[in-house]
Protein backbone atom coordinates (compact mmCIF):
# COMPACT_ATOMS: atom_id res chain seq x y z
CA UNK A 1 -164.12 206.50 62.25
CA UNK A 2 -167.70 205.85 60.88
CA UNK A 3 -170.92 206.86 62.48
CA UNK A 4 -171.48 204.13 64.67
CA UNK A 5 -175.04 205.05 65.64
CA UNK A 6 -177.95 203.34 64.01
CA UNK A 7 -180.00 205.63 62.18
CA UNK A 8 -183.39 205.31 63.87
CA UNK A 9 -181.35 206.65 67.31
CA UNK A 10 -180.53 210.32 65.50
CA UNK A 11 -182.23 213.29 65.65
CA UNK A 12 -184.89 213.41 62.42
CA UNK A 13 -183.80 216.46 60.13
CA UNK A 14 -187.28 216.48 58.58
CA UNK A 15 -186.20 219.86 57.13
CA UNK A 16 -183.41 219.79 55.75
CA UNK A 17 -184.16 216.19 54.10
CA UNK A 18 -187.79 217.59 52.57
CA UNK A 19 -185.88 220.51 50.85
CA UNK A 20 -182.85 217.88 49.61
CA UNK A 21 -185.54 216.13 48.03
CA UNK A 22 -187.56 219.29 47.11
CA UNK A 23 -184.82 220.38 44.81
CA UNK A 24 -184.69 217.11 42.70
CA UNK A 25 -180.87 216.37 42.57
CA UNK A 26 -180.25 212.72 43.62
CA UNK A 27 -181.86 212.98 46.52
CA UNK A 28 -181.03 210.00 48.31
CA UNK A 29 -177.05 210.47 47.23
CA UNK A 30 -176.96 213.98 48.76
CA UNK A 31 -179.14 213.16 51.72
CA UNK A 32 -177.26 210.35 52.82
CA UNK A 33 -173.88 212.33 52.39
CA UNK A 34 -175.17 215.01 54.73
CA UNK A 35 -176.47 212.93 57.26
CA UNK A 36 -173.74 210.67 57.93
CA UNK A 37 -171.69 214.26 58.30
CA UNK A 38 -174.45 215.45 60.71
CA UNK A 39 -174.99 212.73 62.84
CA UNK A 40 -176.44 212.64 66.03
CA UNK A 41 -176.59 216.49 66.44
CA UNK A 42 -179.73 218.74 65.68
CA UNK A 43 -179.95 221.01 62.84
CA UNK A 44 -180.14 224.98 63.39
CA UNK A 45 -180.55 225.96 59.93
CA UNK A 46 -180.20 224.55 56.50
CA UNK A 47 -180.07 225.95 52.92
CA UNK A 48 -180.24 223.75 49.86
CA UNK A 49 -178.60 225.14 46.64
CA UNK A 50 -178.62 224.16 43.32
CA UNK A 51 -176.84 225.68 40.45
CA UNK A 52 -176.90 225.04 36.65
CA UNK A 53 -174.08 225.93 34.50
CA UNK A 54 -173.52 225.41 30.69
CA UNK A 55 -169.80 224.40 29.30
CA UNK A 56 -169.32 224.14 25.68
CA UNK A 57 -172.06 220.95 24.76
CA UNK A 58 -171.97 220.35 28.52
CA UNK A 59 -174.93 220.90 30.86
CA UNK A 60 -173.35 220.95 34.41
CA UNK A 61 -175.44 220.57 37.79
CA UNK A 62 -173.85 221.61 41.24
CA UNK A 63 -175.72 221.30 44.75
CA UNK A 64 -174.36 222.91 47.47
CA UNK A 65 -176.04 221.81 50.65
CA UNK A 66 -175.22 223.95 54.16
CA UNK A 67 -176.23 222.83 57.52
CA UNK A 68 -175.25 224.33 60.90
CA UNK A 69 -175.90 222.48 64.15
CA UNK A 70 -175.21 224.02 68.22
CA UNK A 71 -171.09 223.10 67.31
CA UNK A 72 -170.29 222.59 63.80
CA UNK A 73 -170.96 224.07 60.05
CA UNK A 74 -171.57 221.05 57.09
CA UNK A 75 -170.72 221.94 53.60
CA UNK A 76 -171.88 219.32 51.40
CA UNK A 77 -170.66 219.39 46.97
CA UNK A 78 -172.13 217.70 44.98
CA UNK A 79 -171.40 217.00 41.16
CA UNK A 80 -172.05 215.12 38.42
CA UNK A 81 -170.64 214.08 34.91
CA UNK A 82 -171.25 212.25 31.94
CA UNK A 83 -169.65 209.18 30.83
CA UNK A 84 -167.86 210.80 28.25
CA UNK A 85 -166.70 214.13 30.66
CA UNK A 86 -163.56 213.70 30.55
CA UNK A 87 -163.78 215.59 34.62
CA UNK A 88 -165.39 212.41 35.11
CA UNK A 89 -163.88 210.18 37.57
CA UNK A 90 -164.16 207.18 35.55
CA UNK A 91 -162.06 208.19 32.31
CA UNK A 92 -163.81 207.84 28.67
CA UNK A 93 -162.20 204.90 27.35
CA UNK A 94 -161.70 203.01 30.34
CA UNK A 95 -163.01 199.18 31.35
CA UNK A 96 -165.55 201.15 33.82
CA UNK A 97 -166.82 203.58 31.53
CA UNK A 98 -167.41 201.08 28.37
CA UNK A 99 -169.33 198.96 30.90
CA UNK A 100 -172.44 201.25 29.98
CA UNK A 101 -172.86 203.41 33.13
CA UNK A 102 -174.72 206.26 31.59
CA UNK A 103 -173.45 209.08 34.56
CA UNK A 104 -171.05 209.57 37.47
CA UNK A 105 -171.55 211.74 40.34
CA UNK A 106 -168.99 213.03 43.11
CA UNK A 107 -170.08 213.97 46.56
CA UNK A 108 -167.78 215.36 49.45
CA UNK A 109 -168.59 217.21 52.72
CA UNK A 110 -166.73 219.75 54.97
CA UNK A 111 -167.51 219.28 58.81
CA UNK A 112 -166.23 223.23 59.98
CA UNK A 113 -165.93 223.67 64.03
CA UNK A 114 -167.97 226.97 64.47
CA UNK A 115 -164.75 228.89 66.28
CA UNK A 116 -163.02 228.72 62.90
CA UNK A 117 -165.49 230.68 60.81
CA UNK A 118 -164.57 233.70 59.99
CA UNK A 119 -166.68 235.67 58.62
CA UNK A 120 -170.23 235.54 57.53
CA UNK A 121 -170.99 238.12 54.88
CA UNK A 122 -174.41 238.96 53.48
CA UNK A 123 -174.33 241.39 50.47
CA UNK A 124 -178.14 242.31 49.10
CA UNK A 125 -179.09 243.68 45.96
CA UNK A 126 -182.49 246.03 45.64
CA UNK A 127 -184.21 248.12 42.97
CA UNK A 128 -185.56 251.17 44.33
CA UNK A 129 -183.59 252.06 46.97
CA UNK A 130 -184.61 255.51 48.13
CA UNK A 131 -188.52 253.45 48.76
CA UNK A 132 -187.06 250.23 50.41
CA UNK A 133 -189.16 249.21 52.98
CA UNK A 134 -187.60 247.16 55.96
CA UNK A 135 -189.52 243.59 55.33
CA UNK A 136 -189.22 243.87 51.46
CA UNK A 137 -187.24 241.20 50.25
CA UNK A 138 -183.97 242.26 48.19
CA UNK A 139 -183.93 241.23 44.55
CA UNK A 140 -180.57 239.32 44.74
CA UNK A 141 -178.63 237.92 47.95
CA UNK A 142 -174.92 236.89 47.89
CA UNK A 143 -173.96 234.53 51.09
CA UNK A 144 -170.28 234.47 51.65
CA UNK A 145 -168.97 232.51 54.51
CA UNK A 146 -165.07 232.40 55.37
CA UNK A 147 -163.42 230.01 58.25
CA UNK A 148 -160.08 230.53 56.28
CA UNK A 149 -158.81 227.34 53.90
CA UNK A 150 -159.72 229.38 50.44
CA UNK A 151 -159.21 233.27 50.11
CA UNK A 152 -159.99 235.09 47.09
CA UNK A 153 -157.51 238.16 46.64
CA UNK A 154 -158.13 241.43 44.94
CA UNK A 155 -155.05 243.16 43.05
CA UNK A 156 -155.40 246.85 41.66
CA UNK A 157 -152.19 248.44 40.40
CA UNK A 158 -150.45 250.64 42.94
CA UNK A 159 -149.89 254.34 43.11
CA UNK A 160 -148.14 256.89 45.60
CA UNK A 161 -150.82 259.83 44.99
CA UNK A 162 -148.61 261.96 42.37
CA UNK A 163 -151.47 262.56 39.41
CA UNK A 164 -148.85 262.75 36.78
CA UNK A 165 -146.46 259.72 38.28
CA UNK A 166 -146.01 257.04 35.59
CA UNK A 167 -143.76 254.76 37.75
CA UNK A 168 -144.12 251.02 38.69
CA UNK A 169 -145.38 250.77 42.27
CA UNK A 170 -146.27 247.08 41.92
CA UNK A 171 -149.59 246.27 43.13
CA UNK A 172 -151.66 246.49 46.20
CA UNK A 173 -154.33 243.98 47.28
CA UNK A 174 -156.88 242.98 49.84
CA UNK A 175 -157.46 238.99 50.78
CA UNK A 176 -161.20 237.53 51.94
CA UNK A 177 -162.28 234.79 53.00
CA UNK A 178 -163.88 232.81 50.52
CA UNK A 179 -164.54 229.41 51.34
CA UNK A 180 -168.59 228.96 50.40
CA UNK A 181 -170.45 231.87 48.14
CA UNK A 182 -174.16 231.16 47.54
CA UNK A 183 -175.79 233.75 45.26
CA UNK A 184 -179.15 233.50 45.05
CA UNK A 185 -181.66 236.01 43.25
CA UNK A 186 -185.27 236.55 43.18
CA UNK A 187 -185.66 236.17 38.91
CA UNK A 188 -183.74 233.00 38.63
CA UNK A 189 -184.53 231.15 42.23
CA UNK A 190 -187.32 232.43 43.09
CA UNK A 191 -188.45 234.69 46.24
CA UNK A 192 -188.62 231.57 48.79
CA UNK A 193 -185.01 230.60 47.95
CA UNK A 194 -183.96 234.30 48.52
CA UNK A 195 -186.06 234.76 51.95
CA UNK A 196 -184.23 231.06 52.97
CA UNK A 197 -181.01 232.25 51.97
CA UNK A 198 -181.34 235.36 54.49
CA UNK A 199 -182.93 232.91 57.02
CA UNK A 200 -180.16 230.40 56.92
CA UNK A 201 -177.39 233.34 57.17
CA UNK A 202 -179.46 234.58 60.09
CA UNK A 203 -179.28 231.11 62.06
CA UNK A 204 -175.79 230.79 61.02
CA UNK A 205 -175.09 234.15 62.74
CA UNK A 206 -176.59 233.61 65.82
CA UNK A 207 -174.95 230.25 66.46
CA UNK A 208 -171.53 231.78 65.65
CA UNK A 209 -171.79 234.67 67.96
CA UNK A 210 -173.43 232.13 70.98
CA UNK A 211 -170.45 230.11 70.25
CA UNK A 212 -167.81 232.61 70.20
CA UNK A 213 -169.74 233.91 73.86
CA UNK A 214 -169.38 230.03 75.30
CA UNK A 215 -165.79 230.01 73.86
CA UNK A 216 -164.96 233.28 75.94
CA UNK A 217 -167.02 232.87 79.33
CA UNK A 218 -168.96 235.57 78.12
């Protein structure tokens, strides 16, 4: 059912809309996607990502847009294409796309109840580890967060110990969560996006554990 309430009644997420718009990438598009799946709650924490990949002549931009509030976690995609991607969901060819629209973009966000994540996993990256200083800011941060619709699974081949055993065991594997992975690093983002990064993943904590304490009478 749509958001009933009229815009100027919600909470103002003055936030996470300046850093939407900070990072360039149709603002208003991504904004308004994230708001509609916000709605009349407050926002906890926020991280805005944007990530450039090249494929064959292709230049391809993805945002990934995160917002927790006291109840829920809000994944936000966004991507976009060319007219003549053929990803594109207009095909090259077709009526639409020989009407001369120049680009196409996709948006879709996840609304995640905070009792279904998971796991939150934080993995940092430093240079100089026998002189890291608590406060120093790692050179690379990798945010995975799990609540259990995507896992990624490991396989290594299988063995029962026996050095010189050359028989098939099969294979043996681990499965993780793997439903949003952010990695961010200091060279290529900048140092604000990887102190944000660990700042978001903070917030994100805390609300998970109060909620899991609510959810138990804790």
């Amino acid at each position: 059912m749509p958001n009933s309430q009229p815009s100027s009644a919600r909470p103002a997420h003055h936030g996470l809309l300046a850093a939407i718009e900070r990072s360039g990438y149709y603002p208003a598009l991504v904004a308004e996607a994230v708001e509609d799946a916000v709605g009349s709650e407050a926002v906890l924490g926020h991280l805005v990502h944007q990530e450039t990949t090249f494929d064959a002549d292709e230049v391809r931009r993805h945002v990934t847009v995160l917002a927790v509030t006291p109840t829920r976690l809000i994944a936000g995609h966004t991507d976009e294409y060319g007219s003549d991607d053929p990803m594109a969901p207009v095909p090259p060819g077709s009526p639409e796309s020989a009407s001369g629209a120049k680009a196409y973009a996709t948006t879709s966000t996840e609304t995640v109840p905070l009792h279904r994540i998971s796991s939150v996993v934080v993995s940092r990256v430093v240079e100089d580890p026998a002189s890291h200083k608590p406060g120093t800011p790692p050179r690379e941060v990798v945010l995975t967060i799990g609540w259990g619709v995507v896992s990624r699974l490991d396989l290594e081949p299988a063995n029962c110990g026996d050095p010189h055993c050359d028989a098939d065991h099969g294979y043996t594997g681990t499965a993780t969560a793997d439903d949003v992975m952010i990695r961010v690093s200091a060279e290529a983002d900048g140092a604000d996006a990887v102190s944000e990064t660990l700042a978001f993943a903070r917030a994100l904590t805390d609300v998970v554990t109060a909620a899991g304490g609510a959810r138990t009478g804790r």
